[in-house]
Protein backbone atom coordinates (compact mmCIF):
# COMPACT_ATOMS: atom_id res chain seq x y z
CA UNK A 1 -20.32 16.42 14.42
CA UNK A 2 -21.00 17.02 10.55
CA UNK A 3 -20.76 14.63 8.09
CA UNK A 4 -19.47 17.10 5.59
CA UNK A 5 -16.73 19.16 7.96
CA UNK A 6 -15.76 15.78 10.38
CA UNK A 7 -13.62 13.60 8.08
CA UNK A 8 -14.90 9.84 9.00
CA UNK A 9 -11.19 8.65 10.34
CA UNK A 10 -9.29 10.66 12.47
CA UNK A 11 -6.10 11.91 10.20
CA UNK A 12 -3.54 10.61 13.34
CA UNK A 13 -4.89 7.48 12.66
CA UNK A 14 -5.21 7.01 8.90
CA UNK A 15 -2.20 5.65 8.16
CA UNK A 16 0.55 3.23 10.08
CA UNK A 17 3.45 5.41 10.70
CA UNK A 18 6.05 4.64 7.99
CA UNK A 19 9.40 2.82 8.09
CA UNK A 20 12.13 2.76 5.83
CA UNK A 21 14.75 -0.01 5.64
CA UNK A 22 17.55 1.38 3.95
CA UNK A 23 20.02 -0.44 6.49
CA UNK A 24 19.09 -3.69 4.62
CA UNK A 25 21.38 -4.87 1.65
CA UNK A 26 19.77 -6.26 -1.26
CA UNK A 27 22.56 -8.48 -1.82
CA UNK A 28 22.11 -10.40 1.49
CA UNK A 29 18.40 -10.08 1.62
CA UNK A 30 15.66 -10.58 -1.35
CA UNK A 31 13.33 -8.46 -0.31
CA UNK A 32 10.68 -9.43 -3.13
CA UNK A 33 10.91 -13.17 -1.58
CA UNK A 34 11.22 -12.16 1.98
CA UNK A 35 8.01 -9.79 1.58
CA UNK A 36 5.90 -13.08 0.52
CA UNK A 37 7.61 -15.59 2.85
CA UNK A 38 6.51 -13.23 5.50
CA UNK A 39 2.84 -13.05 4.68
CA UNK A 40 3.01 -16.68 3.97
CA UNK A 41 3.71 -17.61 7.15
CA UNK A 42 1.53 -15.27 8.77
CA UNK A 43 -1.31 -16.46 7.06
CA UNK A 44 0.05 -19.94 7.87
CA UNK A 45 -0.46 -18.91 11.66
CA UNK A 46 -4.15 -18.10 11.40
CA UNK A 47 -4.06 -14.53 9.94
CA UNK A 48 -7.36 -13.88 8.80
CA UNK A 49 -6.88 -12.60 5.41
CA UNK A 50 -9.74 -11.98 3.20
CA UNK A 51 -7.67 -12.39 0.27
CA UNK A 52 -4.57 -15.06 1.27
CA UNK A 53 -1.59 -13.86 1.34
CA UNK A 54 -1.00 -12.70 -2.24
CA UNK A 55 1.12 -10.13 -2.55
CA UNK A 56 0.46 -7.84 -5.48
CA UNK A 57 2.87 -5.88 -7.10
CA UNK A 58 1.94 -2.71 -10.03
CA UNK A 59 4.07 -1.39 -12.05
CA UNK A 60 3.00 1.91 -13.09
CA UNK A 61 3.88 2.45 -16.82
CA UNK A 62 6.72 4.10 -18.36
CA UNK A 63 8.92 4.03 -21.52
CA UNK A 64 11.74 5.62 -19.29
CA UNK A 65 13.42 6.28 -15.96
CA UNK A 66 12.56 6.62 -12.92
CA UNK A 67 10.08 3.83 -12.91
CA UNK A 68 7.43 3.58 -10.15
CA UNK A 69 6.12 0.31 -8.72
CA UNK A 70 3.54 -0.39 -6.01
CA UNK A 71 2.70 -3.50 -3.96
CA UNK A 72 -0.23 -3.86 -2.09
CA UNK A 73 -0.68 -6.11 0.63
CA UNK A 74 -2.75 -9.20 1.98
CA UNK A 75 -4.97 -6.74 4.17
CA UNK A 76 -5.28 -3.82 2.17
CA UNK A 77 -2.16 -2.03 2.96
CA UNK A 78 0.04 -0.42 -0.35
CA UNK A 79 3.34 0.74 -0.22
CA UNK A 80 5.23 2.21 -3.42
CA UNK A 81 8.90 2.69 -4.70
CA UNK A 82 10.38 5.40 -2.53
CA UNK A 83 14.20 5.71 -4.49
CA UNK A 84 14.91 6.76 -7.76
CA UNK A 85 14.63 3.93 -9.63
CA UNK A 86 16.29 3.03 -12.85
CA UNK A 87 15.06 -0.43 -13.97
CA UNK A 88 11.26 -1.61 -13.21
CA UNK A 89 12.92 -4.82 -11.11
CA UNK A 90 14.55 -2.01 -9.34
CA UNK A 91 11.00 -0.30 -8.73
CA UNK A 92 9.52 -3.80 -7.29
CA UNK A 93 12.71 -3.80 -4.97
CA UNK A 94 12.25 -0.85 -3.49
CA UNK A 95 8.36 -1.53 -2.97
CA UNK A 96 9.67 -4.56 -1.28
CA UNK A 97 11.74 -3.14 1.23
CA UNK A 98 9.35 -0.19 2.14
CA UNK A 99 6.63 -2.64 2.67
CA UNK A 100 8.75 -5.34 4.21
CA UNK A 101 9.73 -3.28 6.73
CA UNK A 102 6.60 -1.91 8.08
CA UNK A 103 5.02 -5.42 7.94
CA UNK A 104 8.03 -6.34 10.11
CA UNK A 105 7.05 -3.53 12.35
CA UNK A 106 2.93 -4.01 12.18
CA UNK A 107 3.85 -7.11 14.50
CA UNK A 108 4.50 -5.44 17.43
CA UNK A 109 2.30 -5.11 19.86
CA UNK A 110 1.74 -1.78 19.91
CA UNK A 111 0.40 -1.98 16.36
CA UNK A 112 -2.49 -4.75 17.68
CA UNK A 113 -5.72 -3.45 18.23
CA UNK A 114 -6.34 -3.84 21.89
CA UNK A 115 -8.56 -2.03 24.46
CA UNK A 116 -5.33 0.20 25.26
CA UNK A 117 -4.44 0.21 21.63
CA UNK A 118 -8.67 1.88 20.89
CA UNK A 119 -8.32 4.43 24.08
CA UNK A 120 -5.29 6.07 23.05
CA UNK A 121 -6.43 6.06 19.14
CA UNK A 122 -9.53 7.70 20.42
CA UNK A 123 -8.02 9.67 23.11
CA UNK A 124 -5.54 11.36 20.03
CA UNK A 125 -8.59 11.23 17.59
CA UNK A 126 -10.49 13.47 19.73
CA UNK A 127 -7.50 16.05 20.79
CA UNK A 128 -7.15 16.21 16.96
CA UNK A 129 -10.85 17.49 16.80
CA UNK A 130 -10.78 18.87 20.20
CA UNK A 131 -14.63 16.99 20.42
CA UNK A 132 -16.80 16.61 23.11
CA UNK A 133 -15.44 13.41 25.21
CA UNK A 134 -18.82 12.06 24.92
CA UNK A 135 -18.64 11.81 21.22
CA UNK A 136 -16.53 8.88 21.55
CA UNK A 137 -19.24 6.90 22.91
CA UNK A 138 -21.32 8.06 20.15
CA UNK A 139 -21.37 5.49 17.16
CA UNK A 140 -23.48 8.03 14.95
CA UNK A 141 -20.19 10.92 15.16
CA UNK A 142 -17.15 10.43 13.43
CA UNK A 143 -14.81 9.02 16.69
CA UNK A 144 -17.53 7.19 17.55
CA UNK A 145 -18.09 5.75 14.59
CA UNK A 146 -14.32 5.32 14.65
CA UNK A 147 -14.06 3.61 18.22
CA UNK A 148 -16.96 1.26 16.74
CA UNK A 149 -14.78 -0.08 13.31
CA UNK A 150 -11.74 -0.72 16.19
CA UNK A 151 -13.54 -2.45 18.53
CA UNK A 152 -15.17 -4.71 15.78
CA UNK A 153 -11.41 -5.49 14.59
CA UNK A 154 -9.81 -6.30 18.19
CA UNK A 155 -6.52 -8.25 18.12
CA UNK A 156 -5.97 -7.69 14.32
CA UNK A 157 -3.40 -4.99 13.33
CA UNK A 158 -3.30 -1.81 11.87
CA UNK A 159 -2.14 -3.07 8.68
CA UNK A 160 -4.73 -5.84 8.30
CA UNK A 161 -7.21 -3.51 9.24
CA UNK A 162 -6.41 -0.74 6.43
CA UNK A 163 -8.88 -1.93 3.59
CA UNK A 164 -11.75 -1.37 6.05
CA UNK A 165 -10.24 1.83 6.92
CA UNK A 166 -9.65 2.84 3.23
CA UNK A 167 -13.31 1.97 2.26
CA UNK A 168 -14.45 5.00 4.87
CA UNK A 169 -12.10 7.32 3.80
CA UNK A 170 -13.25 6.68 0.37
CA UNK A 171 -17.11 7.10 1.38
CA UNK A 172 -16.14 9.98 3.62
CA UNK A 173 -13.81 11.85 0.34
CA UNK A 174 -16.35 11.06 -2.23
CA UNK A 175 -19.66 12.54 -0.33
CA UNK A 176 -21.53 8.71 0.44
CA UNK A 177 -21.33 9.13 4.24
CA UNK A 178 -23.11 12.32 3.96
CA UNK A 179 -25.23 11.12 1.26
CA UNK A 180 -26.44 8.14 3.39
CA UNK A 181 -26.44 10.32 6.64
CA UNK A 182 -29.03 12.11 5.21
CA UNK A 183 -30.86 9.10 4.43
CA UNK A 184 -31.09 8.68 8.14
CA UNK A 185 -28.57 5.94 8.16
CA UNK A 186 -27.03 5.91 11.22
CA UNK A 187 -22.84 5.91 11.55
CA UNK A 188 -23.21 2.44 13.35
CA UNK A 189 -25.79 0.79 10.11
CA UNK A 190 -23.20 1.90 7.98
CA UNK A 191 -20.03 0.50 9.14
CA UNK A 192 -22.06 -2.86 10.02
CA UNK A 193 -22.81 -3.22 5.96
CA UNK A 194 -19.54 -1.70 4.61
CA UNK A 195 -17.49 -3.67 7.30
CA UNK A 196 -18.07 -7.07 4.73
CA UNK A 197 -17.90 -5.06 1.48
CA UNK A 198 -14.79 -5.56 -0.52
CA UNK A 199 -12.99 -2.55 -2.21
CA UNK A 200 -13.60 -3.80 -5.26
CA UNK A 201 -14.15 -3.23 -9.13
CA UNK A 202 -17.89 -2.31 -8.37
CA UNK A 203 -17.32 0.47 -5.54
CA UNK A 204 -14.67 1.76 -7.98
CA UNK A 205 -16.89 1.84 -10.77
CA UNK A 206 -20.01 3.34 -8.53
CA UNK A 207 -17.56 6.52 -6.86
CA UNK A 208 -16.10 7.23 -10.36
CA UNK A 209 -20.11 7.87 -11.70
CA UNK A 210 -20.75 9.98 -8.92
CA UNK A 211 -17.30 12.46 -10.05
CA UNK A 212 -18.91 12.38 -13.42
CA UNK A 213 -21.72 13.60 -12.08
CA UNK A 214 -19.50 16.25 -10.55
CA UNK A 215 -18.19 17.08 -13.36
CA UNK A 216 -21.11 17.57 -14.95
CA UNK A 217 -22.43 19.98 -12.44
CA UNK A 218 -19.42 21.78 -11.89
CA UNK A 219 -16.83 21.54 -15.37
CA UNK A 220 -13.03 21.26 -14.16
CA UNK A 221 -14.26 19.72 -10.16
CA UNK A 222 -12.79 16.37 -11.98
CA UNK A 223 -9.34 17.51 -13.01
CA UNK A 224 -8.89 19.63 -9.98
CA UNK A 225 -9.14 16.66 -7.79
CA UNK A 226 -7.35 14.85 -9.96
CA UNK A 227 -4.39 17.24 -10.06
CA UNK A 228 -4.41 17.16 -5.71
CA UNK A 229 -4.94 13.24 -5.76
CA UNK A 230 -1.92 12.90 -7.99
CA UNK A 231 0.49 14.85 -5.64
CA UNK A 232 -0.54 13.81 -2.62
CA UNK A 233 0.46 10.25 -3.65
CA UNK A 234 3.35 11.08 -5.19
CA UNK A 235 4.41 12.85 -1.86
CA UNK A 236 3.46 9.82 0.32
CA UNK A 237 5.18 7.13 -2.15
CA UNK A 238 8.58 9.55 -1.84
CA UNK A 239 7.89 9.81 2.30
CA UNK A 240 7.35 6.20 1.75
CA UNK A 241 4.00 6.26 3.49
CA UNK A 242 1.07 3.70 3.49
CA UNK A 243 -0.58 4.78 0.59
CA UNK A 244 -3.74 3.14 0.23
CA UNK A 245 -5.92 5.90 -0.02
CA UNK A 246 -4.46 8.38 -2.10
CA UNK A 247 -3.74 5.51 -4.46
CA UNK A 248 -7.55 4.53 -4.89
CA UNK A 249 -8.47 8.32 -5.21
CA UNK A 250 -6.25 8.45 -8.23
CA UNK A 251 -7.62 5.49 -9.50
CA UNK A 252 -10.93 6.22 -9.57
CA UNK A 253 -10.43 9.97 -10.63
CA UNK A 254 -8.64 8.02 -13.68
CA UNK A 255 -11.19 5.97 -14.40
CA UNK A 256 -13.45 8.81 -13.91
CA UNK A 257 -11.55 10.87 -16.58
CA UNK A 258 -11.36 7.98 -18.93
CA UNK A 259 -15.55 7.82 -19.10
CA UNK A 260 -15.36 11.14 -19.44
CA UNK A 261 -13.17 11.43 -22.69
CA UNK A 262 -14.80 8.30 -24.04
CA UNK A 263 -18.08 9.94 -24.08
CA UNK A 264 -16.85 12.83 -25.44
C-alpha cells in the first residue's frame, strides 16, 4: 500500500456520521449554554481533554447575510452553521445545535472505541480498499497504521479522538507521510510522535511553507486547491458534517495565499 495512492484514514471512517437537531426549539433550549454545560460535565467526569472543555466558537466575517459561524470542540471536533442565517448570534445558534447534537450522540456506545468498535472500523476500512486482510495487521500500511491510532485511543470516542485523526489527514493531504515514508520512517514511528503533537499554530505555519513551495514549482497548484478546499467545506457545513478537516485545509491554503501576496 502506497503512501501517495492509500489515503492515511479510511474515508468511512473520517468523520462521525452527522446529526441534525432541528426537532429542538430554541426557545425551550439554549443551545449555546447547553453545548458548554455538556462538555463541562463531561470533563467533570474524567474526560481526558487536552484542552478542557472550552468550547470555541468563529465567526467567519461578513458585512452581510447569511453569516457563517463555526465551533470547534474540546477534542478536536468542528461543526459549522448549517441554516441560512441572518444575524451572527443566529450563526453561533445554529453551530450550537449541529454540534450539540452529535456530542449528544458521540456518547453512545457504539461511538466508543472498543475492540468491536476497531474490527468493524477495520473490517469497513479494508472493503473500502478491497486490501489484503493481512494489511490490517500491518502498522507500516495505511489500515494498519489505522488499527494502530484506534487501539492506542481505546475507550475514548470518535469525537475526542478527531484532532489525532485530523493531524493524519493533514500529513496524508499535504505530502508529509510520503515525505517521511521515504525517509524510512515507518507508519508505526510516525503515529507514536504525531500521536502527542498538537494541531497547532506551528504545524499550520510548517504545511502552509510547503504549498508555497508548491506554488512555486507549479504556479496556480495553490489556488486550485484552494478553490476545492473551499467547496468541500462549504458542502459539509450545509450537510452539517464534522468538518475538521476541510476547515484546516482552508486555513492553511489561506494562510498560504496570504505569504504569498505579501511577498509579492
Amino acid at each position: 500500500m502506497s503512501c501517495d495512492t492509500q489515503p492515511f484514514l479510511p474515508a468511512p471512517w473520517s468523520t462521525p456520521k452527522h446529526h441534525r437537531l432541528d426537532n429542538f426549539h430554541q426557545d425551550r433550549v439554549n443551545v449555546v449554554e447547553a453545548l458548554q454545560e455538556f462538555w463541562q460535565m463531561k470533563h467533570a467526569r474524567g474526560a481526558e481533554l487536552r484542552n478542557g472543555a472550552l468550547v470555541i466558537y468563529e465567526s467567519v466575517p461578513a458585512s452581510s447575510p447569511p453569516y457563517v459561524c463555526y465551533v470547534t470542540l474540546p477534542g478536536g471536533s468542528c461543526f459549522g452553521s448549517f441554516q441560512n442565517c441572518p444575524t451572527k448570534a443566529e450563526a453561533r445558534r445554529s453551530a450550537a445545535k449541529i454540534a450539540l447534537m452529535n456530542s449528544v450522540f458521540n456518547e453512545h456506545p457504539s461511538r466508543r472505541i472498543s475492540d468491536d468498535f476497531i474490527e468493524k472500523a477495520v473490517a469497513e476500512a479494508r472493503a473500502s480498499f478491497k486490501g489484503d486482510p493481512e494489511e490490517a495487521d500491518n502498522p507500516n500500511t495505511g489500515i494498519g497504521a489505522f488499527r494502530f491510532m484506534l487501539e492506542a485511543n481505546k475507550g475514548r470516542t470518535m469525537l475526542e479522538f478527531q484532532e489525532l485523526m485530523t493531524v493524519f489527514q493533514l500529513l496524508h493531504w499535504n505530502g508529509s507521510l510520503k515525505a517521511m515514508r521515504e525517509r524510512q520512517c515507518s507508519r508505526q514511528e510516525v503515529v507514536a510522535h504525531y500521536s502527542n503533537r498538537a494541531l497547532d499554530d506551528d504545524m499550520r505555519s510548517q504545511m502552509a511553507l510547503d504549498w508555497l513551495a508548491r506554488e512555486h514549482e507549479n504556479q496556480g497548484a495553490l489556488s486550485r486547491e484552494l478553490g476545492l478546499a473551499e467547496r468541500e467545506l462549504q458542502a459539509a457545513r450545509l450537510a452539517g458534517r464534522e468538518l475538521r478537516f476541510p476547515k484546516e485545509k482552508k486555513d492553511i491554503l489561506m494562510l498560504a495565499h496570504s505569504q504569498l501576496s505579501g511577498g509579492t
